[in-house]
PDB file of N, CA and C in Angstrom:
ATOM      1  N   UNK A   1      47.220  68.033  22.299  1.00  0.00           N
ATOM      2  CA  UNK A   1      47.604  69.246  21.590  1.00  0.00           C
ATOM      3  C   UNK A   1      47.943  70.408  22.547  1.00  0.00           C
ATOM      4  N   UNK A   2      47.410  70.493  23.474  1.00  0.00           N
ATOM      5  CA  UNK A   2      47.176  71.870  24.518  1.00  0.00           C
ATOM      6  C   UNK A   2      48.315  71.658  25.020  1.00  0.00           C
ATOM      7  N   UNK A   3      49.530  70.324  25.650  1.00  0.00           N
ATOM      8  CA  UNK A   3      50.012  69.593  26.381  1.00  0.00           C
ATOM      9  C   UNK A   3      51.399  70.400  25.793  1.00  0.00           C
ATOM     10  N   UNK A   4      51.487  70.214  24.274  1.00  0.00           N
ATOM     11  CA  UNK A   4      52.480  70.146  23.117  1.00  0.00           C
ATOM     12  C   UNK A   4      52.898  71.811  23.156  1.00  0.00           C
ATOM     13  N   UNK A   5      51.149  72.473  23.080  1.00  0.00           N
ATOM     14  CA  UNK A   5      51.444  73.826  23.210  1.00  0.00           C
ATOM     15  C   UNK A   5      51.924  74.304  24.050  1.00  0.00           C
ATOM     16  N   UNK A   6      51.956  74.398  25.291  1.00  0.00           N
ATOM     17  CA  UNK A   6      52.524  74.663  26.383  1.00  0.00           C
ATOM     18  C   UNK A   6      53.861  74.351  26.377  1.00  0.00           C
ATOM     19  N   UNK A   7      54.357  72.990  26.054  1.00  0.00           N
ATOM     20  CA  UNK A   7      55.947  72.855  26.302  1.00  0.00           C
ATOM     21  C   UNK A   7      56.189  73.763  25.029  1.00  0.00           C
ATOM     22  N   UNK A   8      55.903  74.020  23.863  1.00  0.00           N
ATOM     23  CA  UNK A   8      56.599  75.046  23.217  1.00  0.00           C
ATOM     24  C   UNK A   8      56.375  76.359  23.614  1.00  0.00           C
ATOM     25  N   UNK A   9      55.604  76.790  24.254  1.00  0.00           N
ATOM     26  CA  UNK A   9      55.448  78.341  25.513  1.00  0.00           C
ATOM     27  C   UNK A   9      56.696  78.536  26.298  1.00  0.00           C
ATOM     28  N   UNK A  10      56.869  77.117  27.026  1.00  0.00           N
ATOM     29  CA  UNK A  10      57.875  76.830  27.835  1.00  0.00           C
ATOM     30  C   UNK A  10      59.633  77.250  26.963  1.00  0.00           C
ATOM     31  N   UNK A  11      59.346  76.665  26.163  1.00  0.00           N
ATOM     32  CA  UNK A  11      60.692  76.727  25.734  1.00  0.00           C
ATOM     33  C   UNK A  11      60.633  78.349  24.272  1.00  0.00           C
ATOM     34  N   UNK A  12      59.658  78.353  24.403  1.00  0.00           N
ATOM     35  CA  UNK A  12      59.757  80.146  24.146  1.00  0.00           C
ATOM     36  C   UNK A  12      60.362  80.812  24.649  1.00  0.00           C
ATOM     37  N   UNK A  13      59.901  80.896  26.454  1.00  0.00           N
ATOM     38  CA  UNK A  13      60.090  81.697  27.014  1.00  0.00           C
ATOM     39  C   UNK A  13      61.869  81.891  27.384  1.00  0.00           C
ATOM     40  N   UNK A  14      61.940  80.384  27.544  1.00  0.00           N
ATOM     41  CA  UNK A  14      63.367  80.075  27.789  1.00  0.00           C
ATOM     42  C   UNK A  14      64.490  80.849  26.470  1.00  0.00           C
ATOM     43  N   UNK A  15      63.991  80.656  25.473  1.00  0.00           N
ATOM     44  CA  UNK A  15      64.663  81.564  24.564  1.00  0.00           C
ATOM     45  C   UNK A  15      64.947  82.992  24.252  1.00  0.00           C
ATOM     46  N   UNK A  16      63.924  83.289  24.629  1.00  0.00           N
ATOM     47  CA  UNK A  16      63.411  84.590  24.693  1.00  0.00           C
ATOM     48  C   UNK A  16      63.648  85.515  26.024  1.00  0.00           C
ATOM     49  N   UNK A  17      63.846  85.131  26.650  1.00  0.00           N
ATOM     50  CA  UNK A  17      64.272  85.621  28.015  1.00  0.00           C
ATOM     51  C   UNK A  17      65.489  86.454  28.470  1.00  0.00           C
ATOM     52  N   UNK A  18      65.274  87.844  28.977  1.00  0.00           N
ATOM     53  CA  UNK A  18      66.542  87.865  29.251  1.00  0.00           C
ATOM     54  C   UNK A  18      67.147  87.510  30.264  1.00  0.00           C
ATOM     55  N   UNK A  19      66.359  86.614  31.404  1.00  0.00           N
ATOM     56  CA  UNK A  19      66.397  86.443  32.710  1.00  0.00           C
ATOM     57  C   UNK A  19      68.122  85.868  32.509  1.00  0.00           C
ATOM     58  N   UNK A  20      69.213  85.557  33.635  1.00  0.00           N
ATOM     59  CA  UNK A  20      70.244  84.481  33.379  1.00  0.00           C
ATOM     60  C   UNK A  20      69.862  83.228  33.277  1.00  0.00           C
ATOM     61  N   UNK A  21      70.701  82.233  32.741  1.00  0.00           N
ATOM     62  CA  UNK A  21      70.172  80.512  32.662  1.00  0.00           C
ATOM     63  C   UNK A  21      69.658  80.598  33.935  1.00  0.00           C
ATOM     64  N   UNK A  22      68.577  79.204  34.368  1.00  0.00           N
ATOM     65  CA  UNK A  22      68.333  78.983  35.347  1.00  0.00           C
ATOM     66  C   UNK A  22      67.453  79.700  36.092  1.00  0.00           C
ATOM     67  N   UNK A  23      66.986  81.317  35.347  1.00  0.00           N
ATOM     68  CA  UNK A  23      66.098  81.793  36.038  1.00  0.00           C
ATOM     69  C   UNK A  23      64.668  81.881  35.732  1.00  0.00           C
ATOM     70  N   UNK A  24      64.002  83.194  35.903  1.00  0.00           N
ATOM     71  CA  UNK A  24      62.304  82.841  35.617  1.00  0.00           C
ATOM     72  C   UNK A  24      61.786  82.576  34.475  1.00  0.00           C
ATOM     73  N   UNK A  25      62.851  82.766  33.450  1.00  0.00           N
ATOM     74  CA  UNK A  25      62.487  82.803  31.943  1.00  0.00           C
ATOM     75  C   UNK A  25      61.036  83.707  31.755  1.00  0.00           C
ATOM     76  N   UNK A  26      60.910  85.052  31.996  1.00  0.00           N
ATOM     77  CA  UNK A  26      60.259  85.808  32.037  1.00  0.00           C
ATOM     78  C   UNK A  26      60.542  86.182  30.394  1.00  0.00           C
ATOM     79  N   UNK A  27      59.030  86.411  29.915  1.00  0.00           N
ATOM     80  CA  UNK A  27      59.093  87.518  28.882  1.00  0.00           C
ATOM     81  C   UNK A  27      57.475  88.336  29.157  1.00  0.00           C
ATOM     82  N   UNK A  28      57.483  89.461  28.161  1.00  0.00           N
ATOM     83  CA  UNK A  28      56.716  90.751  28.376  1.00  0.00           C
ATOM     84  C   UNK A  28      55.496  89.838  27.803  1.00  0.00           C
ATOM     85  N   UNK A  29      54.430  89.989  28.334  1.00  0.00           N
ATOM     86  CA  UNK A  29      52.771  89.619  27.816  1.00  0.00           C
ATOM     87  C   UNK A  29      52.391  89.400  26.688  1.00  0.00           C
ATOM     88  N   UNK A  30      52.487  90.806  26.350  1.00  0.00           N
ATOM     89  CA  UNK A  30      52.696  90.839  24.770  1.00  0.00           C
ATOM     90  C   UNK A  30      53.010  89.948  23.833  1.00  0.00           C
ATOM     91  N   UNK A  31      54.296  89.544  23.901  1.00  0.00           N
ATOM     92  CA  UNK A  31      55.248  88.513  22.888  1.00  0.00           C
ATOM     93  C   UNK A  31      54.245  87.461  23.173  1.00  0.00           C
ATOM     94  N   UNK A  32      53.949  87.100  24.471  1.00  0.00           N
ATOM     95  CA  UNK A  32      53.866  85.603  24.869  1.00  0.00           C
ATOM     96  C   UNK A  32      52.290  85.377  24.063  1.00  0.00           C
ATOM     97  N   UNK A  33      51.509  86.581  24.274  1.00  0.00           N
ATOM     98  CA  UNK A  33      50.368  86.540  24.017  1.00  0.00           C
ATOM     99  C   UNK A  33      50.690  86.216  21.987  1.00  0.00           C
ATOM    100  N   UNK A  34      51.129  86.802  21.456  1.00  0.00           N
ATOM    101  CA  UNK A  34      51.305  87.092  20.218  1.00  0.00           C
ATOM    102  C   UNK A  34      51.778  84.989  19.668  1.00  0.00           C
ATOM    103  N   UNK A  35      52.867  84.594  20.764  1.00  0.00           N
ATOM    104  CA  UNK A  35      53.166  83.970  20.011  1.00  0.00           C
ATOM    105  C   UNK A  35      52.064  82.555  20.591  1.00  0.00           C
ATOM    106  N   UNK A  36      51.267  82.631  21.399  1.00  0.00           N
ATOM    107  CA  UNK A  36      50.624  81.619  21.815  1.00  0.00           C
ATOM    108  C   UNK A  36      49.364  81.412  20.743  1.00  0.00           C
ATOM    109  N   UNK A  37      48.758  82.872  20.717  1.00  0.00           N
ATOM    110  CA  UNK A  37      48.137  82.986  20.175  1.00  0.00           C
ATOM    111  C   UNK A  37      47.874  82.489  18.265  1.00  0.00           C
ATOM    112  N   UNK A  38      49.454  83.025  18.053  1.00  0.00           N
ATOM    113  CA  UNK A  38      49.486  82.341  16.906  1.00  0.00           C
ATOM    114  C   UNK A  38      49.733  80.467  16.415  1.00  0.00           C
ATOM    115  N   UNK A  39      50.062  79.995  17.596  1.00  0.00           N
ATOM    116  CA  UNK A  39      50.563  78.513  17.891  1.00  0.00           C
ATOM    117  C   UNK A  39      49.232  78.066  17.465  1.00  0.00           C
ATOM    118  N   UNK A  40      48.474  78.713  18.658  1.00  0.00           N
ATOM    119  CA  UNK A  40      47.031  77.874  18.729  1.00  0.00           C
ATOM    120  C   UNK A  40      45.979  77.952  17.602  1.00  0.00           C
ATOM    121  N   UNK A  41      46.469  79.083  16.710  1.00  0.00           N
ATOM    122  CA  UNK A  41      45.519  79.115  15.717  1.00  0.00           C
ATOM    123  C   UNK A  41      46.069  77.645  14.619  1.00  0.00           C
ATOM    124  N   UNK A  42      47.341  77.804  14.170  1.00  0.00           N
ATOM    125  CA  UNK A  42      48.044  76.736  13.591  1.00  0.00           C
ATOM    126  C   UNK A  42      47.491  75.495  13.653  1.00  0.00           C
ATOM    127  N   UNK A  43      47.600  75.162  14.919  1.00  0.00           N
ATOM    128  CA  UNK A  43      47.146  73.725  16.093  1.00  0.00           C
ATOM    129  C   UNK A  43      45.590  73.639  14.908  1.00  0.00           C
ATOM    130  N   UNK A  44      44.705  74.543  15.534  1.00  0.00           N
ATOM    131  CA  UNK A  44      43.355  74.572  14.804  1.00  0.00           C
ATOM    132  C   UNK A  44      42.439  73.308  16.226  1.00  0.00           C
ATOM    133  N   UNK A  45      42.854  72.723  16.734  1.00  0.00           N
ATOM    134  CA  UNK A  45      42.316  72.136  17.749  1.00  0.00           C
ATOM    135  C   UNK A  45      41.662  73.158  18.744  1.00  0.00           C
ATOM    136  N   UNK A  46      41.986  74.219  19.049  1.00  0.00           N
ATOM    137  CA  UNK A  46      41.971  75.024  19.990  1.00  0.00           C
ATOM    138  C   UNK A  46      40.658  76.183  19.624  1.00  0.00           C
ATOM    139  N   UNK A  47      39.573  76.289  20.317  1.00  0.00           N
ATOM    140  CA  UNK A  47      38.650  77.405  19.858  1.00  0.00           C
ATOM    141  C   UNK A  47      38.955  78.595  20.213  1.00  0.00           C
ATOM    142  N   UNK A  48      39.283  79.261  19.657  1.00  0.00           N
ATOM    143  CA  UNK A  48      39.267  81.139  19.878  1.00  0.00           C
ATOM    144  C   UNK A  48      38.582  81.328  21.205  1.00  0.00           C
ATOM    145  N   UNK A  49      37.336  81.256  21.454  1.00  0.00           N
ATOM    146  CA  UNK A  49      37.343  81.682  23.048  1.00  0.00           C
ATOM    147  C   UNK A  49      38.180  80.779  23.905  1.00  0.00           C
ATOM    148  N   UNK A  50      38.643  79.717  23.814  1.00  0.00           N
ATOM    149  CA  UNK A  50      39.281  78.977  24.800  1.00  0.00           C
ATOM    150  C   UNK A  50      40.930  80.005  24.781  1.00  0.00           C
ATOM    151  N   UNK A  51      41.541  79.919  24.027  1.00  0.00           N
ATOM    152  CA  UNK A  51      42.656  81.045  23.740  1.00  0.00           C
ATOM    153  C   UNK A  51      42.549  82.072  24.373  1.00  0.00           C
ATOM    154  N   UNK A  52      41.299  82.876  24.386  1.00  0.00           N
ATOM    155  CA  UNK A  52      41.132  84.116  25.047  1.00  0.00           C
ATOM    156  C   UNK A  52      41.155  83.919  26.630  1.00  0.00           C
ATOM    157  N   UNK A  53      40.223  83.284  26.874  1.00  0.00           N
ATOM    158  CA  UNK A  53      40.254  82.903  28.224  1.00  0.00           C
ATOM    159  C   UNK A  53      41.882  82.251  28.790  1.00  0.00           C
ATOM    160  N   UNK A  54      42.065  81.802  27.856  1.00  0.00           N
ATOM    161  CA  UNK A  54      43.405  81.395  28.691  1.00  0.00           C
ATOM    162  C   UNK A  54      44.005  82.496  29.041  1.00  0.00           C
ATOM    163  N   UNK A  55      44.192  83.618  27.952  1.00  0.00           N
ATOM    164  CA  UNK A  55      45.136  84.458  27.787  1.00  0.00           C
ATOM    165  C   UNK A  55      44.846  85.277  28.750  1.00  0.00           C
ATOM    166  N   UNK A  56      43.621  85.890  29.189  1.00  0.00           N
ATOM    167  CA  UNK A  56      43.108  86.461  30.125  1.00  0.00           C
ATOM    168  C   UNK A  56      43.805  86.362  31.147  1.00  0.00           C
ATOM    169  N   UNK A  57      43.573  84.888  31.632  1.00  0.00           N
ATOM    170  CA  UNK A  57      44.253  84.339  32.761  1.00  0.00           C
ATOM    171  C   UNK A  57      45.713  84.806  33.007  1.00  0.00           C
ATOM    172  N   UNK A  58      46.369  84.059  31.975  1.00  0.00           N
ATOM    173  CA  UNK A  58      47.862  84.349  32.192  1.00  0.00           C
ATOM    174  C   UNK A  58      48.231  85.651  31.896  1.00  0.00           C
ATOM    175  N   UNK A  59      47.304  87.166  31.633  1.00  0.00           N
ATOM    176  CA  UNK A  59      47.583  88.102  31.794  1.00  0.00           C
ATOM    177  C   UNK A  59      47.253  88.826  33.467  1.00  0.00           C
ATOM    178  N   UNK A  60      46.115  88.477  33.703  1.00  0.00           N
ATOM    179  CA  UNK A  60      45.838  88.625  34.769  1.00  0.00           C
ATOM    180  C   UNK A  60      47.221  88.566  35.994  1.00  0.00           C
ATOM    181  N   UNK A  61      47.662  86.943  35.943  1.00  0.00           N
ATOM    182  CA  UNK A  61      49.060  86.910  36.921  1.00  0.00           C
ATOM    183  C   UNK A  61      50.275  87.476  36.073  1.00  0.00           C
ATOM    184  N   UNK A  62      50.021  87.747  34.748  1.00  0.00           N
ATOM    185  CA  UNK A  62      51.042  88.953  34.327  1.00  0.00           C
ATOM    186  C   UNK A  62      51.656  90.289  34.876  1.00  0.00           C
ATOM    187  N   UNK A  63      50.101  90.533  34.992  1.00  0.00           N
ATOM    188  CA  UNK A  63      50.070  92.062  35.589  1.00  0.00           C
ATOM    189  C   UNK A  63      50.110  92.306  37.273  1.00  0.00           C
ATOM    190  N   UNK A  64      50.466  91.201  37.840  1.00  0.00           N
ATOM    191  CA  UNK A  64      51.219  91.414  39.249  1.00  0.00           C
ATOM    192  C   UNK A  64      52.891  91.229  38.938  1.00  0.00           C
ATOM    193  N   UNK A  65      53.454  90.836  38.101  1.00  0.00           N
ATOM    194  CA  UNK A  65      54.652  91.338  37.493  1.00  0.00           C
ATOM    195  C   UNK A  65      55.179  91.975  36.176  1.00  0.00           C
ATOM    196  N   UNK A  66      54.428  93.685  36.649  1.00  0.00           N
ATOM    197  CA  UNK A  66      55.041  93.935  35.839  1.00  0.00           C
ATOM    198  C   UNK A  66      55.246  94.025  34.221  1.00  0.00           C
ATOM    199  N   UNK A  67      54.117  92.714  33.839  1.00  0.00           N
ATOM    200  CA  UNK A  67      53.491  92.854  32.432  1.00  0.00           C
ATOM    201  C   UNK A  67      54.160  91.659  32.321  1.00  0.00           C
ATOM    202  N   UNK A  68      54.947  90.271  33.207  1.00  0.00           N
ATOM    203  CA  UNK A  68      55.823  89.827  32.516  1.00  0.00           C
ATOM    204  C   UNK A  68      55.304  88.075  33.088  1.00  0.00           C
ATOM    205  N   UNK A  69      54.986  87.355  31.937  1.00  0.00           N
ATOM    206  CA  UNK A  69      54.803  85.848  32.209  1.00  0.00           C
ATOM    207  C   UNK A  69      55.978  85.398  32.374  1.00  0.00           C
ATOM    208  N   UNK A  70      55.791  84.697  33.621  1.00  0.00           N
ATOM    209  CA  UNK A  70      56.422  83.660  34.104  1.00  0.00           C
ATOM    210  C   UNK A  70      56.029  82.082  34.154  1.00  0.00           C
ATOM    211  N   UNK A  71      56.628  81.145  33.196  1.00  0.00           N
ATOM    212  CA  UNK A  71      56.636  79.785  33.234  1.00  0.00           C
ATOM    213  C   UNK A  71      55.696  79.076  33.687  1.00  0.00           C
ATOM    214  N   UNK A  72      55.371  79.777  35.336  1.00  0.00           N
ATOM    215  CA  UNK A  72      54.854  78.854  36.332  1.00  0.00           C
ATOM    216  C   UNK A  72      53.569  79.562  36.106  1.00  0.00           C
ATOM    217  N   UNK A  73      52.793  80.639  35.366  1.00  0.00           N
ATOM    218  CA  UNK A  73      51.822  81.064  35.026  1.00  0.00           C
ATOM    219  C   UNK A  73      51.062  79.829  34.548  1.00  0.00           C
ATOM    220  N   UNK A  74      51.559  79.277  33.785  1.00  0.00           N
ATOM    221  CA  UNK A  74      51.000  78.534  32.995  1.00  0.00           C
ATOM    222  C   UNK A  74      51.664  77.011  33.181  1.00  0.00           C
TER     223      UNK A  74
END
């Protein structure tokens, strides 16, 4: 499930991005947080603190750019 979630993060970001093709597929924390967050509740596999902690994380290397996840965050 976690595996599944992630490639749809992945291809979030890719959508969502204004980076050009081919680049970091960056989006703002926020969104990413909003839409992960809501994935994983869906999923229902996933416990609320595990979510948080993730999110933590991938805010943490957020906020050395800028507010903005990058792909390879995660």
């Amino acid at each position: 499930p976690l595996q599944s979630l992630l490639s749809s993060m992945k291809q979030a970001c890719e959508i969502l991005t204004r980076d050009p093709e081919g680049g970091a597929a960056r989006i703002p924390f926020e969104t990413f947080s909003f839409l992960y967050s809501y994935l994983a509740t869906i999923d229902g596999d996933i416990e609320e603190a595990e979510i948080q902690v993730f999110l933590q994380g991938i805010k943490e290397q957020a906020d050395k750019y800028s507010g903005m996840v990058l792909i390879r965050h995660f």
